[in-house]
Protein backbone atom coordinates (compact mmCIF):
# COMPACT_ATOMS: atom_id res chain seq x y z
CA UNK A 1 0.00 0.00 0.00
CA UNK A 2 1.78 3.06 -0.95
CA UNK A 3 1.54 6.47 0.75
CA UNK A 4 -1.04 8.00 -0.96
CA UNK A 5 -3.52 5.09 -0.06
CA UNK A 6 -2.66 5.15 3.29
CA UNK A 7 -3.52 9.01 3.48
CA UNK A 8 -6.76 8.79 1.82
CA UNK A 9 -7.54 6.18 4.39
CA UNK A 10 -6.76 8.32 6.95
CA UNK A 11 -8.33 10.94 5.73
CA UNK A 12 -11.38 9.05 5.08
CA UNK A 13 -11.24 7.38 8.71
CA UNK A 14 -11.16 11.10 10.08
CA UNK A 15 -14.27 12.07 8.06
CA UNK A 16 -16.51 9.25 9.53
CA UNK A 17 -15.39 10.36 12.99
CA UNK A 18 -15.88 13.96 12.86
CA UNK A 19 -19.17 13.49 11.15
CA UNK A 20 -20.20 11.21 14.10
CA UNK A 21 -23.26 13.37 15.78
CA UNK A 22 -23.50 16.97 16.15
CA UNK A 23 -21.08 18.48 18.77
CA UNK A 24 -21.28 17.67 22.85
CA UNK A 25 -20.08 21.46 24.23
CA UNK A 26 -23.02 23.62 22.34
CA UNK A 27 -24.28 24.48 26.35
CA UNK A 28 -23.63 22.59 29.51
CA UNK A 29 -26.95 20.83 31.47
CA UNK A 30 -27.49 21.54 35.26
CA UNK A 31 -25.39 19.46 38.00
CA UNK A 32 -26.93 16.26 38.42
CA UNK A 33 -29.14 16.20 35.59
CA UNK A 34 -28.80 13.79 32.30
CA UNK A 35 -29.32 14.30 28.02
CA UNK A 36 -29.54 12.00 25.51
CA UNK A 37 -29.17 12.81 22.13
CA UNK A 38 -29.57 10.49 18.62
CA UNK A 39 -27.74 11.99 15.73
CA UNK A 40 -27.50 11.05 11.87
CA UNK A 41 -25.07 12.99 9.09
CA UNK A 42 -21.72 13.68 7.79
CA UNK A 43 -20.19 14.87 3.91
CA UNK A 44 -22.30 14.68 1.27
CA UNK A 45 -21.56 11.58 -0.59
CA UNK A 46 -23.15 9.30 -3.44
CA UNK A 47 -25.06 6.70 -1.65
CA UNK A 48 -27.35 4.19 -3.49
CA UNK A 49 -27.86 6.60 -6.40
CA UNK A 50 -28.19 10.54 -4.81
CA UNK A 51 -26.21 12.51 -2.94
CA UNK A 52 -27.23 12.91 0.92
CA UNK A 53 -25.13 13.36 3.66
CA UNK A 54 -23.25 10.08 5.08
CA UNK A 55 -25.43 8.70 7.13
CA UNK A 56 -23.20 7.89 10.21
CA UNK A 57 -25.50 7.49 13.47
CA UNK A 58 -24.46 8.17 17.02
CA UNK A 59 -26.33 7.41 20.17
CA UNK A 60 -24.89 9.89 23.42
CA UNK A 61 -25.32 10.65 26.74
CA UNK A 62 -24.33 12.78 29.07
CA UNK A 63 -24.07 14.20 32.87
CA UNK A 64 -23.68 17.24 34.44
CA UNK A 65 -20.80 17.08 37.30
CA UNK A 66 -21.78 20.62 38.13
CA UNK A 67 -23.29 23.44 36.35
CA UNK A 68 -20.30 24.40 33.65
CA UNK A 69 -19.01 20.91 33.57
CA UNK A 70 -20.04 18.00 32.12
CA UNK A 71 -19.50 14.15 31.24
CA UNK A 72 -20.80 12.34 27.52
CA UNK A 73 -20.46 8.79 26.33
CA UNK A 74 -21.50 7.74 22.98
CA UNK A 75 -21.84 4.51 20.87
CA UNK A 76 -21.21 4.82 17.03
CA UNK A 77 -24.25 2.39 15.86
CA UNK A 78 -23.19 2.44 12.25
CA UNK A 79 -20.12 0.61 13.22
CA UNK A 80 -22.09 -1.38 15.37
CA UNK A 81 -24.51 -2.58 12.25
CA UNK A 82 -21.26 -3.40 9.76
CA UNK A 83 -19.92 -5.32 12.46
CA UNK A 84 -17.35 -2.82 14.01
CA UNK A 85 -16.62 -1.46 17.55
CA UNK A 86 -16.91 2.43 17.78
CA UNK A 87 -17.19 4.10 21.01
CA UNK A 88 -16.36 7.57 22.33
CA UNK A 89 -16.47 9.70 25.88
CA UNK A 90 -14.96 12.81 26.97
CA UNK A 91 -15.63 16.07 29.15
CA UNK A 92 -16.57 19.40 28.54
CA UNK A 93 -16.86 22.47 29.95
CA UNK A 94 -18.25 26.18 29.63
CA UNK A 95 -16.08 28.75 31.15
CA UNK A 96 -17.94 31.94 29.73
CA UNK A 97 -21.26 32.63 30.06
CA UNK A 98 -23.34 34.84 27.80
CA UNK A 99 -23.25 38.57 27.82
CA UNK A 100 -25.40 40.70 25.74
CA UNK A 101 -23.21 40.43 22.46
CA UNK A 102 -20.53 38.13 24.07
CA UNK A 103 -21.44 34.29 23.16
CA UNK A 104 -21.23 31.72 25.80
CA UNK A 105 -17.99 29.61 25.36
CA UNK A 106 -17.11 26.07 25.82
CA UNK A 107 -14.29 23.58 25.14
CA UNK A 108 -14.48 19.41 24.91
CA UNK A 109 -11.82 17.01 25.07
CA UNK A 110 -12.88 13.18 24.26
CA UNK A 111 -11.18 9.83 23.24
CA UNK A 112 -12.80 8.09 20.17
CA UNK A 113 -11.93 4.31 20.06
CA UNK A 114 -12.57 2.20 16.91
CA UNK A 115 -12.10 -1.61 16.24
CA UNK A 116 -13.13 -4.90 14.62
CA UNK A 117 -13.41 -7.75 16.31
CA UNK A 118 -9.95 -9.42 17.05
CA UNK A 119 -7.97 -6.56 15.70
CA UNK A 120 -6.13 -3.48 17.32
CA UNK A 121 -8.11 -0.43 18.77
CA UNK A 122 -7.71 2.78 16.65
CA UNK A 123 -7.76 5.53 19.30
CA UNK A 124 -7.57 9.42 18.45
CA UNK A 125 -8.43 12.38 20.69
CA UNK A 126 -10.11 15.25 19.96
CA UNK A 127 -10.99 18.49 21.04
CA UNK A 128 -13.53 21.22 20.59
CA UNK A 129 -14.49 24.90 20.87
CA UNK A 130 -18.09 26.17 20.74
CA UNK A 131 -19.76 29.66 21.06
CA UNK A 132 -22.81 30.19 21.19
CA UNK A 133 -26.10 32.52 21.56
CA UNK A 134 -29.65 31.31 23.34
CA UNK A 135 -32.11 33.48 21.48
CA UNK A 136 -35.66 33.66 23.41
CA UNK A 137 -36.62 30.52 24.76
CA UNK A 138 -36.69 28.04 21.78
CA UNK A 139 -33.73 29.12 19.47
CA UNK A 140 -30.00 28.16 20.20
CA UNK A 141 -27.25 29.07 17.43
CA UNK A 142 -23.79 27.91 17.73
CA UNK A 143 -20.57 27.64 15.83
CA UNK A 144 -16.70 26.57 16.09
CA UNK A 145 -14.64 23.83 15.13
CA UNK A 146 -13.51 20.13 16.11
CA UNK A 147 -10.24 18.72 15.59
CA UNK A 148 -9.10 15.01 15.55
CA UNK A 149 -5.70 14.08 15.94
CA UNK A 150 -3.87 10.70 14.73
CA UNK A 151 -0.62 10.24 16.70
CA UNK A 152 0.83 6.89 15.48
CA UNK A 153 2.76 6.82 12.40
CA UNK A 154 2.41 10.27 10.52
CA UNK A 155 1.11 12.69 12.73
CA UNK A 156 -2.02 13.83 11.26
CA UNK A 157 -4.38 16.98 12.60
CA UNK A 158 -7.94 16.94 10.53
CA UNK A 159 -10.18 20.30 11.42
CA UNK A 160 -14.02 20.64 10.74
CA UNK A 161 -15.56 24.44 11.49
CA UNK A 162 -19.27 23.82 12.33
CA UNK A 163 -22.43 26.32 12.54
CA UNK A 164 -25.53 25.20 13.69
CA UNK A 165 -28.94 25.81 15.01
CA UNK A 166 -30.88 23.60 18.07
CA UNK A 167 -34.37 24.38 18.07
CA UNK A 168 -36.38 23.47 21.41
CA UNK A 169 -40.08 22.12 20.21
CA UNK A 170 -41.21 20.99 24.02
CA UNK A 171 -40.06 21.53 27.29
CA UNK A 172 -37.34 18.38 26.99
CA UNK A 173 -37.56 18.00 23.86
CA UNK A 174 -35.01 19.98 20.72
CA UNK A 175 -33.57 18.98 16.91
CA UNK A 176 -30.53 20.28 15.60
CA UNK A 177 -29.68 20.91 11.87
CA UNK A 178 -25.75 21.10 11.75
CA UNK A 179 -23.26 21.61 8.97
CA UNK A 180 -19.45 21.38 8.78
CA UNK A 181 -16.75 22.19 6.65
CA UNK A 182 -14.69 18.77 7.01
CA UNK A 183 -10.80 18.75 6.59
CA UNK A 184 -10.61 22.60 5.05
CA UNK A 185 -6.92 21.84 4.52
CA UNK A 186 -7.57 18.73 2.34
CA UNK A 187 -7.82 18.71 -1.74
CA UNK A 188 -11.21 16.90 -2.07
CA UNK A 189 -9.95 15.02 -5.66
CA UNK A 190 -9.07 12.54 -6.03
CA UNK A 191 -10.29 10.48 -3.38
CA UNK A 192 -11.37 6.94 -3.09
CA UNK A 193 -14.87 8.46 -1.92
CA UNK A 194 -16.53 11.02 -4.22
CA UNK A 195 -17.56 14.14 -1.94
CA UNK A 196 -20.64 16.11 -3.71
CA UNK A 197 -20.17 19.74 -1.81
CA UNK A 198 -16.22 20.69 -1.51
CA UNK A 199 -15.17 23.86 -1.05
CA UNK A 200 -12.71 25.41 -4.06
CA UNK A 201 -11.76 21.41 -4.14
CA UNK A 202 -10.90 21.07 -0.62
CA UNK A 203 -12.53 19.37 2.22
CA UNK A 204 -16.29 18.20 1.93
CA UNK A 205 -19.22 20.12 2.98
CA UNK A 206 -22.20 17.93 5.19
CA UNK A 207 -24.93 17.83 7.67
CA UNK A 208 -25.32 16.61 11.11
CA UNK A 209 -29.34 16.03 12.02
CA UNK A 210 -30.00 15.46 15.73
CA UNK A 211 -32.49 14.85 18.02
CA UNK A 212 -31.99 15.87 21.79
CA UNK A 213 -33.86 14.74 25.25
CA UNK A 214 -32.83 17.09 27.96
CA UNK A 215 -34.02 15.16 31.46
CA UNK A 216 -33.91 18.45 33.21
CA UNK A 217 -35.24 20.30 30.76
CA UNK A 218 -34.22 23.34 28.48
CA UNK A 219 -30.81 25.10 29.32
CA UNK A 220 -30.37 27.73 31.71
């Protein structure tokens, strides 16, 4: 396998995971109180004859430890239904609160572990920044970037700058439309998977879709 194969595998491996489910730091939940969230998306890719976003599904939960910080878990089902392992937890937390004009501000850090049965574990970390604005009582726009980070062999660094929008529909209840710009730095041909949206030929443009269940109810 020479060089260039084993880049666009990375590459590609990198775009699965940072299309898995929209982002965990978009605003903390209260101290003891729990979320779950089911999310579906990723670049916009030819799948059985049209172009929709990947449709990589992740299952997540998470805990609030106190008020600005929090713990997730996830389970990549995707994986899970082609026979693969994927799993993922981390911690964020919000250490600026919103101020008139001056977005609320978090950071994540999470481990994202990958394997087939009887073969090695894949492990890269990743980190996150969000801002973001509550508007009224329903509306909730955010934007940032994620980063994933391969440290065996090559060192590799793959960025994906997010906006998004949660909309709250009950009182536990919100969806989330979410799009990214994945790997920015990347030239989008030729790859082994055919990208429908890049951007001047580098990266892939996609959507995250998510559905969220707030135990405690709507964010503070």
């Amino acid at each position: 396998m020479n060089q260039r194969v084993i880049n666009v595998s990375v590459l590609l491996t990198f775009l699965m995971i940072l299309g898995c489910g929209t982002v965990t730091t978009i605003r903390p939940i209260r101290k003891g109180e729990s979320a779950f969230a089911l999310s579906c998306g990723g670049p916009v890719t030819h799948v059985s004859g049209i172009n929709i976003p990947l449709p990589y599904t992740v299952i997540r939960y998470r805990y609030g430890l106190n008020n600005n910080l929090n713990l997730y878990g996830g389970s990549h089902l995707l994986l899970f239904a082609l026979g693969d392992i994927g799993l993922d937890a981390g911690i964020s937390y919000h250490f600026l609160k919103q101020t008139k004009w001056i977005p609320a501000v978090g950071i994540g850090a999470g481990i994202y572990g990958f394997s087939k049965p009887g073969k090695d574990i894949r492990v890269f970390p990743e980190l996150e920044l969000t801002g973001s604005y509550i508007f009224g009582s329903r509306f909730l726009t955010y934007f940032g970037t994620q980063s994933m980070y391969q440290l065996a062999e090559k060192p590799t660094v793959v960025l994906a700058p997010f906006i998004g929008e949660e909309v709250r529909i009950s009182k536990k209840l919100s969806i989330t439309l979410e799009t990214k710009w994945y790997a920015p730095s990347e030239i989008t041909k030729p790859r082994v998977v055919e990208y429908k949206i890049p951007i001047s030929n580098h990266g892939a443009f996609g959507f995250v879709f998510g559905l969220n269940y707030l135990l405690g109810g709507w964010y503070e």
